[in-house]
PDB file of N, CA and C in Angstrom:
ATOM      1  N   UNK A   1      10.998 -11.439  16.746  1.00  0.00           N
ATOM      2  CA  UNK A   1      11.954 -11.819  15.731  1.00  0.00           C
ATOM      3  C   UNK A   1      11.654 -13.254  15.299  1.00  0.00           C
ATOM      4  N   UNK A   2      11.223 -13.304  13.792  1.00  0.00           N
ATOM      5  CA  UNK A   2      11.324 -14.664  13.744  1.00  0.00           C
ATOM      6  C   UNK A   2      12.590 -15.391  13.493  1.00  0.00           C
ATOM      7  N   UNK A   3      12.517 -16.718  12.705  1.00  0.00           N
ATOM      8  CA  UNK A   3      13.790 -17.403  11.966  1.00  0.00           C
ATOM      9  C   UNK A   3      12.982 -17.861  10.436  1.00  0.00           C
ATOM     10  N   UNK A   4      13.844 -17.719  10.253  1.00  0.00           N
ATOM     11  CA  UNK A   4      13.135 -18.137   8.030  1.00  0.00           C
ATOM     12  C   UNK A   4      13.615 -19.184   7.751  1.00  0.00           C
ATOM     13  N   UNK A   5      14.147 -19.831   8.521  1.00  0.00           N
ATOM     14  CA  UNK A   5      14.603 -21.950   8.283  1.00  0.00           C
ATOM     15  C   UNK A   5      13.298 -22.748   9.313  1.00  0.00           C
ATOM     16  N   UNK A   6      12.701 -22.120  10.387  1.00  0.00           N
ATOM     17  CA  UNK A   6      11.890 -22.906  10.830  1.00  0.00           C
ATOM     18  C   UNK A   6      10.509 -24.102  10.351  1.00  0.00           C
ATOM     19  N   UNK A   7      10.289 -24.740  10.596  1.00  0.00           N
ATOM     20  CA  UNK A   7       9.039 -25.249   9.420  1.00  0.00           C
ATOM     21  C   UNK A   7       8.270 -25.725  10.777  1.00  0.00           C
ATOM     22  N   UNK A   8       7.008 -25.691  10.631  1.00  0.00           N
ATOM     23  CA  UNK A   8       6.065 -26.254  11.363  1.00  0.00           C
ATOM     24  C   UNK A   8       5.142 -27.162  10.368  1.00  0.00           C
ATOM     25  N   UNK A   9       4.180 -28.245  10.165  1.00  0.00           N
ATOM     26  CA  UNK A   9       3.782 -28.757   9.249  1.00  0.00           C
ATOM     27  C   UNK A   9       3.665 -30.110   9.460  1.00  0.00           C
ATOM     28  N   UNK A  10       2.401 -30.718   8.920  1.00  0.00           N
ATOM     29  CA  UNK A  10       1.952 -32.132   8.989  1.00  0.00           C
ATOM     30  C   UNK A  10       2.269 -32.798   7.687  1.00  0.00           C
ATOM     31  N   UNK A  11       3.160 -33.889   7.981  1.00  0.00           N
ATOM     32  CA  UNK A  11       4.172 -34.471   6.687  1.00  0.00           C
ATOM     33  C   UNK A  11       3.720 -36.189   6.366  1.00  0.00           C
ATOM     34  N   UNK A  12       3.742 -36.848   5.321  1.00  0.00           N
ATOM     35  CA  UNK A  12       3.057 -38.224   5.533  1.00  0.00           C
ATOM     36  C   UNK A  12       4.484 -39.088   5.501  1.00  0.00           C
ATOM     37  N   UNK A  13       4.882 -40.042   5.772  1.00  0.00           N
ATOM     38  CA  UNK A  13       5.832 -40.697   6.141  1.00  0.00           C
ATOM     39  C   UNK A  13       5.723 -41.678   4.584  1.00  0.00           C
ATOM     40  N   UNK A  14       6.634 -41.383   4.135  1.00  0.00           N
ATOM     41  CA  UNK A  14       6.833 -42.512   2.760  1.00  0.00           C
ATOM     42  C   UNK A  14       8.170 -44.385   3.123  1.00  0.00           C
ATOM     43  N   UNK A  15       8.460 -43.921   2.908  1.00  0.00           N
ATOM     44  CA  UNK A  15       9.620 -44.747   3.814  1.00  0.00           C
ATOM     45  C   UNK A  15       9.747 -45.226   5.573  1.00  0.00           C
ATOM     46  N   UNK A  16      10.328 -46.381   5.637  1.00  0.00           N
ATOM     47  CA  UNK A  16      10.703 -47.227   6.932  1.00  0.00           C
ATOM     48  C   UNK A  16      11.749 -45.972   7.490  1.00  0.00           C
ATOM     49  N   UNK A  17      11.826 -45.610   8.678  1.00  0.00           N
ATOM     50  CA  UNK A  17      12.541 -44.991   9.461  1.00  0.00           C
ATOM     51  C   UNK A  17      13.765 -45.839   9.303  1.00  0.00           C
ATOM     52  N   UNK A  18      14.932 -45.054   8.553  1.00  0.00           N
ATOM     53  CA  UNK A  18      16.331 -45.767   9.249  1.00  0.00           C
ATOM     54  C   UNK A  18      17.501 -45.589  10.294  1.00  0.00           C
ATOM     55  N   UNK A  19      17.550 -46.534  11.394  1.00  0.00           N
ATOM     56  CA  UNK A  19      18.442 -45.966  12.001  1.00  0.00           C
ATOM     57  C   UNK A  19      19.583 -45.987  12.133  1.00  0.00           C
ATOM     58  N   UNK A  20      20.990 -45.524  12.358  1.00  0.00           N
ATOM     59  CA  UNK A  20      22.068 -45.011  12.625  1.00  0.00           C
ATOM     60  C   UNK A  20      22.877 -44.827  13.596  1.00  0.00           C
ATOM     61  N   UNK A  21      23.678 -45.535  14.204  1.00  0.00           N
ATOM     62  CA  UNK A  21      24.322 -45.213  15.352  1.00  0.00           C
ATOM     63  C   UNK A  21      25.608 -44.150  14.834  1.00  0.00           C
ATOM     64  N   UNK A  22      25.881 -43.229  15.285  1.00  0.00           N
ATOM     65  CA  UNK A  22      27.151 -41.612  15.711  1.00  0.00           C
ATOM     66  C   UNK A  22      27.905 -42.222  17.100  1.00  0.00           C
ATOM     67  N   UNK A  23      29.287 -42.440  16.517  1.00  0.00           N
ATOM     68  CA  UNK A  23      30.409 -43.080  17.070  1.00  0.00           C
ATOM     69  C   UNK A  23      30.072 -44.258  18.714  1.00  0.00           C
ATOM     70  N   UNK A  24      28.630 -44.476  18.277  1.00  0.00           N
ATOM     71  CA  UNK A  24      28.650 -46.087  18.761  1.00  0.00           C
ATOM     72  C   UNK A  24      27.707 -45.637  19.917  1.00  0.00           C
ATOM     73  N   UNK A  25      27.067 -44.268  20.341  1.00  0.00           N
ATOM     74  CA  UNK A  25      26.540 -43.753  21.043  1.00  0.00           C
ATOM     75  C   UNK A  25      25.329 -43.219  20.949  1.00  0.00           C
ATOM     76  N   UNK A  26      25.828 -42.173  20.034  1.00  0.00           N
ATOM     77  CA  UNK A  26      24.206 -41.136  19.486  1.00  0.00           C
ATOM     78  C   UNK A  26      23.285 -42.069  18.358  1.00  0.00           C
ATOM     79  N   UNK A  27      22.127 -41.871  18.445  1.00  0.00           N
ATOM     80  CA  UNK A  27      21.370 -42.655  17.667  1.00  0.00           C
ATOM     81  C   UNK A  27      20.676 -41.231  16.634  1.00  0.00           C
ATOM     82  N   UNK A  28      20.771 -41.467  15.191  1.00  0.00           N
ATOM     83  CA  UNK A  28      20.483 -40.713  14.512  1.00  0.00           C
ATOM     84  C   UNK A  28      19.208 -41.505  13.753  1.00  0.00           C
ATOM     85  N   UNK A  29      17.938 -41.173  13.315  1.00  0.00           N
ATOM     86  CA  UNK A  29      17.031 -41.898  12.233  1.00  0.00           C
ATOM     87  C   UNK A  29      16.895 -40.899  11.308  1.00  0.00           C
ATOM     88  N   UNK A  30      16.745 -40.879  10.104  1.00  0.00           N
ATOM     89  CA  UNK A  30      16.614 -40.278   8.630  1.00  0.00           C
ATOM     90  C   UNK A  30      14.829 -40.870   8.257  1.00  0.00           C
ATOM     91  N   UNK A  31      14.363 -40.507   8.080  1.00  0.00           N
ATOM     92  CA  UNK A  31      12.798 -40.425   6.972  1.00  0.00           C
ATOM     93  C   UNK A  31      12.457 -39.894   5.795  1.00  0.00           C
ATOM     94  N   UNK A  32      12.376 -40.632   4.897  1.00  0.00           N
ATOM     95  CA  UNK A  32      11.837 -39.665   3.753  1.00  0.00           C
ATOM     96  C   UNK A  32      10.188 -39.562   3.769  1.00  0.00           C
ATOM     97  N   UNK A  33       9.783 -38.586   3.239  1.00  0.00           N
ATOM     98  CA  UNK A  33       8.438 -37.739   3.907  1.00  0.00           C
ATOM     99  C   UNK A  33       8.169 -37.089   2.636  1.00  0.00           C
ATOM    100  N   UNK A  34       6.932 -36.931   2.739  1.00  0.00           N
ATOM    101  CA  UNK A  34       6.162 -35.964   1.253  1.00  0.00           C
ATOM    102  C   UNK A  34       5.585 -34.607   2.670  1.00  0.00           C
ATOM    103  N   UNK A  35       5.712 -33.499   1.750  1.00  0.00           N
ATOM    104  CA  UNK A  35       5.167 -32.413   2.275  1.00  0.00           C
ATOM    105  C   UNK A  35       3.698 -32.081   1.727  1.00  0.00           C
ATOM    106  N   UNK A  36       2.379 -32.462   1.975  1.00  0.00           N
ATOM    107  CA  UNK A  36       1.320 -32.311   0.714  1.00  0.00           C
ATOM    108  C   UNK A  36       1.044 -30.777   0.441  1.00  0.00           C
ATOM    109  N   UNK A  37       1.237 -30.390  -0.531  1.00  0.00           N
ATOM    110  CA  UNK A  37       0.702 -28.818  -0.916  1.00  0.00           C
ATOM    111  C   UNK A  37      -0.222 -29.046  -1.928  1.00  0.00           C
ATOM    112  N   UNK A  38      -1.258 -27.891  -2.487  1.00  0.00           N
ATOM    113  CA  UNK A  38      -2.213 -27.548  -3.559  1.00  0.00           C
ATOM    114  C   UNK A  38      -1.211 -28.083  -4.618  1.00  0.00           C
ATOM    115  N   UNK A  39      -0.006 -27.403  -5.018  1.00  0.00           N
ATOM    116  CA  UNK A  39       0.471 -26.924  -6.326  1.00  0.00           C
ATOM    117  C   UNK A  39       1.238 -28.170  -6.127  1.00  0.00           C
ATOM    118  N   UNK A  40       2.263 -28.903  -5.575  1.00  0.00           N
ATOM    119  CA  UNK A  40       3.391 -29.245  -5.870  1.00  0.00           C
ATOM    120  C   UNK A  40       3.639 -29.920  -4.447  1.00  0.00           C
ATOM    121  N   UNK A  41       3.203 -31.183  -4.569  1.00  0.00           N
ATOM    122  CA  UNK A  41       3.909 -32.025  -3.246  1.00  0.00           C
ATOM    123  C   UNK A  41       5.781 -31.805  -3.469  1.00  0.00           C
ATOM    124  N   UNK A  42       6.289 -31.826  -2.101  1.00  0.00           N
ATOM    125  CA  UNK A  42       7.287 -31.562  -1.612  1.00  0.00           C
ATOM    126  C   UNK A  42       8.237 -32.944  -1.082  1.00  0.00           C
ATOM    127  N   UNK A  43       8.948 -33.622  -1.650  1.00  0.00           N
ATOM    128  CA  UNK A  43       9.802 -34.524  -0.801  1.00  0.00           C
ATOM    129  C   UNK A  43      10.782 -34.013  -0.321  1.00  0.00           C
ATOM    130  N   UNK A  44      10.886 -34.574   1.403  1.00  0.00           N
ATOM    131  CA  UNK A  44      12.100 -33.886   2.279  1.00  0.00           C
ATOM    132  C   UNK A  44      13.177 -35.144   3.079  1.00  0.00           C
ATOM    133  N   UNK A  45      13.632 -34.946   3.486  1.00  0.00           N
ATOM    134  CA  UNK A  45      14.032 -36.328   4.613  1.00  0.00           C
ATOM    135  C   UNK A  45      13.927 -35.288   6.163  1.00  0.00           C
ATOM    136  N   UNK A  46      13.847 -36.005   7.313  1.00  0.00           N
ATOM    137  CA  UNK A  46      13.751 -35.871   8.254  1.00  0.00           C
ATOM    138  C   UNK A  46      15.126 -36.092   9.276  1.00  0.00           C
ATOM    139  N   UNK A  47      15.488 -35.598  10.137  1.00  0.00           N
ATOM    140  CA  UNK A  47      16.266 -36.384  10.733  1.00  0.00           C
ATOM    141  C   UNK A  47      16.302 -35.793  12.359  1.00  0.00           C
ATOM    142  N   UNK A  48      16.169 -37.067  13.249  1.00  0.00           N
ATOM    143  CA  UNK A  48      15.885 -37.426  14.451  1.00  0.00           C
ATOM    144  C   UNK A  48      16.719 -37.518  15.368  1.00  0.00           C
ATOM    145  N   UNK A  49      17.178 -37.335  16.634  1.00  0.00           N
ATOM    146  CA  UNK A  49      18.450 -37.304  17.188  1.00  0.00           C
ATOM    147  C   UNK A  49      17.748 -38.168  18.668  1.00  0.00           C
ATOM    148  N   UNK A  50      19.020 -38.691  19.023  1.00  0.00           N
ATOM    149  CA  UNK A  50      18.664 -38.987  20.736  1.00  0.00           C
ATOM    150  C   UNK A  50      17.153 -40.003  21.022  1.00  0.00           C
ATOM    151  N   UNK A  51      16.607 -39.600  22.013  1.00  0.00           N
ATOM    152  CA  UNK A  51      15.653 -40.243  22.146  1.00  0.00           C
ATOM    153  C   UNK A  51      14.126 -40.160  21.165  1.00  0.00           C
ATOM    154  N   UNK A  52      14.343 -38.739  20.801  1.00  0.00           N
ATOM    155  CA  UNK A  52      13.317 -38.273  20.067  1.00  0.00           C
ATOM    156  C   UNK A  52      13.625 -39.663  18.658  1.00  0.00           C
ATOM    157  N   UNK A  53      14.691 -39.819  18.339  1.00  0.00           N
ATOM    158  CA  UNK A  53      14.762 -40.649  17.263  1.00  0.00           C
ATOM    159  C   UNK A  53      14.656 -42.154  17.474  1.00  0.00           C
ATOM    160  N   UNK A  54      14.588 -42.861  18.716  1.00  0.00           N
ATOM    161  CA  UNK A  54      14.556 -44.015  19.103  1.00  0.00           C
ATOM    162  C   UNK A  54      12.539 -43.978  18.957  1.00  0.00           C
ATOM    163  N   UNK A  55      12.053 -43.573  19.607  1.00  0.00           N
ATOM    164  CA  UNK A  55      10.524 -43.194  19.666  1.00  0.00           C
ATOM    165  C   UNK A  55      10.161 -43.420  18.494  1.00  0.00           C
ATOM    166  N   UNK A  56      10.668 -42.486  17.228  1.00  0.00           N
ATOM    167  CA  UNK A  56       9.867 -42.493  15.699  1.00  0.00           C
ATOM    168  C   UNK A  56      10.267 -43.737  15.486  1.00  0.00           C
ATOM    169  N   UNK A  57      11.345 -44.382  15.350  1.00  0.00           N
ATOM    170  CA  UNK A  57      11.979 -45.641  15.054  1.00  0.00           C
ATOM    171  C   UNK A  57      10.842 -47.048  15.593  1.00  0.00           C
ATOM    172  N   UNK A  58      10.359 -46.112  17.025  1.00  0.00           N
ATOM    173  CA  UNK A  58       9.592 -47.460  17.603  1.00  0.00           C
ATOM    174  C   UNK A  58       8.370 -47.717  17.010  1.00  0.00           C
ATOM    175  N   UNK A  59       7.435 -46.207  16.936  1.00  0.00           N
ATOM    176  CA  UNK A  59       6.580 -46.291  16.863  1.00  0.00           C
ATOM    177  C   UNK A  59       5.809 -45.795  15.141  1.00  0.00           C
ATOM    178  N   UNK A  60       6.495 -45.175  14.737  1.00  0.00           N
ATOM    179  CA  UNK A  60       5.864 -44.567  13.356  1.00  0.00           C
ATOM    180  C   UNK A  60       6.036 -45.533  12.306  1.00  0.00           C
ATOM    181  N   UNK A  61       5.444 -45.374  10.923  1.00  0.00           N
ATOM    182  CA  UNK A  61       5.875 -46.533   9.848  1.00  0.00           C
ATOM    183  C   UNK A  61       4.812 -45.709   8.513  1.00  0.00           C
ATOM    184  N   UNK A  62       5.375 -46.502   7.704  1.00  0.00           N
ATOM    185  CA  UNK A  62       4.823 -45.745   6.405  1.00  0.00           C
ATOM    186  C   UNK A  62       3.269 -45.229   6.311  1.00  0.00           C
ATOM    187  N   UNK A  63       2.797 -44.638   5.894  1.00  0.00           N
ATOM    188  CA  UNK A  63       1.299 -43.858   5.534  1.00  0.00           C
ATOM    189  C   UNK A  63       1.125 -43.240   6.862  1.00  0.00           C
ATOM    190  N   UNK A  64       1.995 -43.116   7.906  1.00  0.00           N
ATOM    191  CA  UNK A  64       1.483 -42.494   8.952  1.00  0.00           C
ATOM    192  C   UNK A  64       1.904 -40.587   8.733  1.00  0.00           C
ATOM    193  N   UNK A  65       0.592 -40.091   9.025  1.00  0.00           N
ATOM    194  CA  UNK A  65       0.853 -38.451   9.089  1.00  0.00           C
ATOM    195  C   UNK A  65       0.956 -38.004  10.349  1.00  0.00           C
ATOM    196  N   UNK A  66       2.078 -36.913  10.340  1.00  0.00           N
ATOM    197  CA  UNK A  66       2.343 -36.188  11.959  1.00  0.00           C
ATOM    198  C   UNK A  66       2.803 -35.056  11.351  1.00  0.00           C
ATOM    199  N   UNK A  67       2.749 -34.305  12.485  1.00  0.00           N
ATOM    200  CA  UNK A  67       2.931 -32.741  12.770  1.00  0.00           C
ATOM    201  C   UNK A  67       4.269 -33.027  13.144  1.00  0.00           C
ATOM    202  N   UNK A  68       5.194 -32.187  12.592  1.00  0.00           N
ATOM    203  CA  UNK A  68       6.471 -31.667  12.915  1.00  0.00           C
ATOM    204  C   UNK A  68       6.640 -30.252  13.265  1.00  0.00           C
ATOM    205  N   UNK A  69       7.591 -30.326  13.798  1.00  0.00           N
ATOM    206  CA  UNK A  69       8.386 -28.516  14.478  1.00  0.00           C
ATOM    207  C   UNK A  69       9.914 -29.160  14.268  1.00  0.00           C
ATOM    208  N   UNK A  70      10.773 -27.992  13.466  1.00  0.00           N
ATOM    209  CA  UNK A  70      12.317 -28.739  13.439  1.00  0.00           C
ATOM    210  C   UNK A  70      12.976 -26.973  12.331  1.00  0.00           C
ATOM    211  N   UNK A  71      14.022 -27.632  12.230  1.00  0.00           N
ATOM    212  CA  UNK A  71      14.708 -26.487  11.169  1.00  0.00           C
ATOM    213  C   UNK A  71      15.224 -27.169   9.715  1.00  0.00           C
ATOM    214  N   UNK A  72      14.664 -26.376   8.925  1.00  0.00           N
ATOM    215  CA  UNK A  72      15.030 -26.720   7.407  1.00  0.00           C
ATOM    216  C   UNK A  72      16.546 -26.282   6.601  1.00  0.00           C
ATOM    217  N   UNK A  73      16.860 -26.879   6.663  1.00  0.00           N
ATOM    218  CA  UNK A  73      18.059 -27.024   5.778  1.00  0.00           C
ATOM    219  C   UNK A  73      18.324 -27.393   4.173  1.00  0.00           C
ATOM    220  N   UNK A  74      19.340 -26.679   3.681  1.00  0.00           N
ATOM    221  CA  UNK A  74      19.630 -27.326   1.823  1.00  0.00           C
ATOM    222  C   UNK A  74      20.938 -28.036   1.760  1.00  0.00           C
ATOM    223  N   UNK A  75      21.418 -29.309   1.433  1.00  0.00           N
ATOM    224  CA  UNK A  75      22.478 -29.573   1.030  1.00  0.00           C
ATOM    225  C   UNK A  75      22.265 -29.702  -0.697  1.00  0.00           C
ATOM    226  N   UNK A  76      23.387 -28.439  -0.632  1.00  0.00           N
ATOM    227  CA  UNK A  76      23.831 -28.732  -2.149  1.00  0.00           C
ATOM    228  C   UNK A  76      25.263 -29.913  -2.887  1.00  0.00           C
ATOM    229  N   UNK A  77      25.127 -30.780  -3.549  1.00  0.00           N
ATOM    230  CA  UNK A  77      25.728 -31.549  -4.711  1.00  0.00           C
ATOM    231  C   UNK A  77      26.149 -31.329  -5.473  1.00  0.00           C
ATOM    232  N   UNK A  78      27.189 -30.918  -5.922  1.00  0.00           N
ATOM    233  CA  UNK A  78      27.889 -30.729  -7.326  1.00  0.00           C
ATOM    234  C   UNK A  78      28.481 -32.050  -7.937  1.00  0.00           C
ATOM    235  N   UNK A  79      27.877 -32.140  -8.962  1.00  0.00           N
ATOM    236  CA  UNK A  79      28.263 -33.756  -9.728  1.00  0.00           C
ATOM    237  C   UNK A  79      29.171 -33.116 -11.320  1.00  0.00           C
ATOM    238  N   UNK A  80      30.382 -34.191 -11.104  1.00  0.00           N
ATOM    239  CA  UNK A  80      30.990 -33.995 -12.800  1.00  0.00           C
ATOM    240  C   UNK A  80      30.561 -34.415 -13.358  1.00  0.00           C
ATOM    241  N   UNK A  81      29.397 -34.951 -13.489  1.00  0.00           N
ATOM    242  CA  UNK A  81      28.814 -35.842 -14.977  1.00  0.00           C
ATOM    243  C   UNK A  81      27.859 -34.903 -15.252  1.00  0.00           C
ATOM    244  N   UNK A  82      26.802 -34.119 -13.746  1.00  0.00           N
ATOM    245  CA  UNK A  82      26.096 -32.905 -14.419  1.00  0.00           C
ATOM    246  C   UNK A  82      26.253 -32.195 -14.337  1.00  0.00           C
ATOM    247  N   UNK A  83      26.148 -30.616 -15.130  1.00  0.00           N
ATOM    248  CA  UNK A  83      26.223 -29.336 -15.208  1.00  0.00           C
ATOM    249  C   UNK A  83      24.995 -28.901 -13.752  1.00  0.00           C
ATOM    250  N   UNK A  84      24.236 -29.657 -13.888  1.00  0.00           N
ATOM    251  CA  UNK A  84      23.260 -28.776 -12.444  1.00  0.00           C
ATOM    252  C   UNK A  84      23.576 -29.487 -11.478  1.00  0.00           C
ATOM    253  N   UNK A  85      23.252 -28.467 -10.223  1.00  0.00           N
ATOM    254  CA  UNK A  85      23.100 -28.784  -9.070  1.00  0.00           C
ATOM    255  C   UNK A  85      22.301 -29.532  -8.288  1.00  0.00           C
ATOM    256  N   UNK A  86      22.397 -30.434  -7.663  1.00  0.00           N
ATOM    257  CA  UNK A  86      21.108 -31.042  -6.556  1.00  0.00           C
ATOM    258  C   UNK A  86      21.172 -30.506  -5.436  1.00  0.00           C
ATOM    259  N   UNK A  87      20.101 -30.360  -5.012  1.00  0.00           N
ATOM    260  CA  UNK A  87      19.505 -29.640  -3.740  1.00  0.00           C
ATOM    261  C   UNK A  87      19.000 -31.050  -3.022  1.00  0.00           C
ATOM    262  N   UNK A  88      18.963 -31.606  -1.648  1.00  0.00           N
ATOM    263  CA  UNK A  88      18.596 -32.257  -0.610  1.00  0.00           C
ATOM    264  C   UNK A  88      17.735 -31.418   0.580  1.00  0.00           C
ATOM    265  N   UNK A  89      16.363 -31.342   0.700  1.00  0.00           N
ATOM    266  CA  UNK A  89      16.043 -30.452   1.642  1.00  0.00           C
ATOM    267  C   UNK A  89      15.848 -31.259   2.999  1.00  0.00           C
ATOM    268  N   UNK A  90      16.599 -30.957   4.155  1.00  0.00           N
ATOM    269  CA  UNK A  90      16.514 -32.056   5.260  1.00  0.00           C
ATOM    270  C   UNK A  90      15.906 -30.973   6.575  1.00  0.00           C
ATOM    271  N   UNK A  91      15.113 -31.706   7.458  1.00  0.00           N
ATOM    272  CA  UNK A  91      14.398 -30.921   8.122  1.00  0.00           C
ATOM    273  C   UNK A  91      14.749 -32.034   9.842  1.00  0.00           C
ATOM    274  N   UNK A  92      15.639 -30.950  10.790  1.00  0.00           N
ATOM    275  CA  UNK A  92      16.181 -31.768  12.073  1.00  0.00           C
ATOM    276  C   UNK A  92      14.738 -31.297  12.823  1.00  0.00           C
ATOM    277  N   UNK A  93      14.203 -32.495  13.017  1.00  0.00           N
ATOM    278  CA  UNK A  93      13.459 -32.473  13.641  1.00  0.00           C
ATOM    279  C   UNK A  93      13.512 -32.273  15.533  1.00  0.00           C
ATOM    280  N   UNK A  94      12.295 -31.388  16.067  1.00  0.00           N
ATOM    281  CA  UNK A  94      12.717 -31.317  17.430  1.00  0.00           C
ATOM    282  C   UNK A  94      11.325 -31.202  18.386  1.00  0.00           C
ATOM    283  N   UNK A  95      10.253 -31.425  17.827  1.00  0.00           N
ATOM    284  CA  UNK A  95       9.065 -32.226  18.369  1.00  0.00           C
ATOM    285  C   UNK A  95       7.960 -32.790  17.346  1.00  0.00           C
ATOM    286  N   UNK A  96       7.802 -33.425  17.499  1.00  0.00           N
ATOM    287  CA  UNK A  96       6.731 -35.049  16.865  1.00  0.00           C
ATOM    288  C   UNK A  96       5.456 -35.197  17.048  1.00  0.00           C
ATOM    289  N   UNK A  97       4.363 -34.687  16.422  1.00  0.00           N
ATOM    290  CA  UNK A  97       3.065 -35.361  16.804  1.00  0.00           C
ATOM    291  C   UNK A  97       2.304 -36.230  16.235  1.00  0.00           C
ATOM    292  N   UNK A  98       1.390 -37.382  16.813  1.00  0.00           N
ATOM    293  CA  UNK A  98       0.676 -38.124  15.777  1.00  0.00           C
ATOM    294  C   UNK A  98      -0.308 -37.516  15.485  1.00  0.00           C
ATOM    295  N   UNK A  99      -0.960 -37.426  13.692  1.00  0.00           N
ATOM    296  CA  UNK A  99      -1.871 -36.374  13.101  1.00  0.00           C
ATOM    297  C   UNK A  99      -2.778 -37.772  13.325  1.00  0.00           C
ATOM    298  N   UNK A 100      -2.218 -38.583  11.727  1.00  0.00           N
ATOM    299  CA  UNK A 100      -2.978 -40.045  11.667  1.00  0.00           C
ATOM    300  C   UNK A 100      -2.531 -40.655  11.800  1.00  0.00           C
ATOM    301  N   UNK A 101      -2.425 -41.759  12.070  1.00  0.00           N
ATOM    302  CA  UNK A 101      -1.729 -43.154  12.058  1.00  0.00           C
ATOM    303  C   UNK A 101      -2.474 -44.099  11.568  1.00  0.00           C
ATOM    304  N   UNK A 102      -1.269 -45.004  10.798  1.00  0.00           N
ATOM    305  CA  UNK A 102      -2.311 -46.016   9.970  1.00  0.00           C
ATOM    306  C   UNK A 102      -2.611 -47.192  11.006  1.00  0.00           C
ATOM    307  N   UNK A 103      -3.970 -47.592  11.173  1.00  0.00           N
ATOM    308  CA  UNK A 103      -4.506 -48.479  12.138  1.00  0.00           C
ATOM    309  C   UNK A 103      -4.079 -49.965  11.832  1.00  0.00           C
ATOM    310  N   UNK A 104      -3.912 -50.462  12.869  1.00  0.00           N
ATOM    311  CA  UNK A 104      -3.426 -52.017  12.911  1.00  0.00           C
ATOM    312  C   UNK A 104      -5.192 -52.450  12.961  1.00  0.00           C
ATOM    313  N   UNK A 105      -5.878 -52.001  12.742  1.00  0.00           N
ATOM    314  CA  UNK A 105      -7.409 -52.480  12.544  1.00  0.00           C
ATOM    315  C   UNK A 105      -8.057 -53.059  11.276  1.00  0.00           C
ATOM    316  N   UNK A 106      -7.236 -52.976  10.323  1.00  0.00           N
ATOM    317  CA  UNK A 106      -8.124 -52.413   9.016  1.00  0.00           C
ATOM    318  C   UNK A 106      -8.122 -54.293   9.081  1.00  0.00           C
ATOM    319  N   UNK A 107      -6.861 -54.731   9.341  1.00  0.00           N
ATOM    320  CA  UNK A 107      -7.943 -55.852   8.369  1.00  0.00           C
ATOM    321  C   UNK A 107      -8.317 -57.053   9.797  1.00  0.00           C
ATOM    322  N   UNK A 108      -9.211 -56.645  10.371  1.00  0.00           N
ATOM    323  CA  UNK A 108     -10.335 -56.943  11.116  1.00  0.00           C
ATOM    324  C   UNK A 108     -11.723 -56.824  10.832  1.00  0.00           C
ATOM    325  N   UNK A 109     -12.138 -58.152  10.971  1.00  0.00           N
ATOM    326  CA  UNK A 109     -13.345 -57.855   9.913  1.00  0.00           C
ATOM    327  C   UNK A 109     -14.422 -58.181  11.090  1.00  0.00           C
ATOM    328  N   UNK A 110     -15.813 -57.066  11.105  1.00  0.00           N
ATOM    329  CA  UNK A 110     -16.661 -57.237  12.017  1.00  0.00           C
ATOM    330  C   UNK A 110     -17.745 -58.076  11.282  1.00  0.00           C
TER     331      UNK A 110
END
């Protein structure tokens, strides 16, 4: 049996990880992230819980690519000024890998 919200997928990090403290305890971080496809790059946000979210916070930062595993979600928006809807696609992340990371090397010059 599968699930049809799951996403597996290597995402590039656009944005500074922000973090969030949940009633002075839980630590939440949010990311916004490009999904790269052929047809139609994908922007998503991410979001991190517990320790898993202290880690990205420590260690990840913009242009870095990783592999995610998490569940995809839609929040929908209804606005009175527009007739359409906004869609937010957020993906709770629940394991992390480094694909690339951008090197603290580059500007070292041999």
């Amino acid at each position: 049996m599968s699930d049809t919200n799951y996403f597996s997928g290597i995402v590039k990090i656009l944005k500074t990880p922000v973090k969030r403290f949940i009633n002075k305890k839980i630590i939440k971080v949010t990311v916004l992230v490009e999904i790269p496809q052929i047809r139609k790059n994908r922007i998503v946000y991410l979001t991190f819980w517990g320790n898993l979210a202290q880690e990205v916070k420590n260690y990840y930062q913009v242009n870095d690519y990783v592999l995610i595993e998490g569940y995809l979600s839609i929040e929908k928006k209804t606005s009175e000024l527009f007739s359409e809807n906004q869609k937010k696609m957020i993906i709770t992340v629940l394991k992390i890998y480094p694909f690339l990371l951008k090197s603290n090397y580059d500007n070292i010059k041999v």
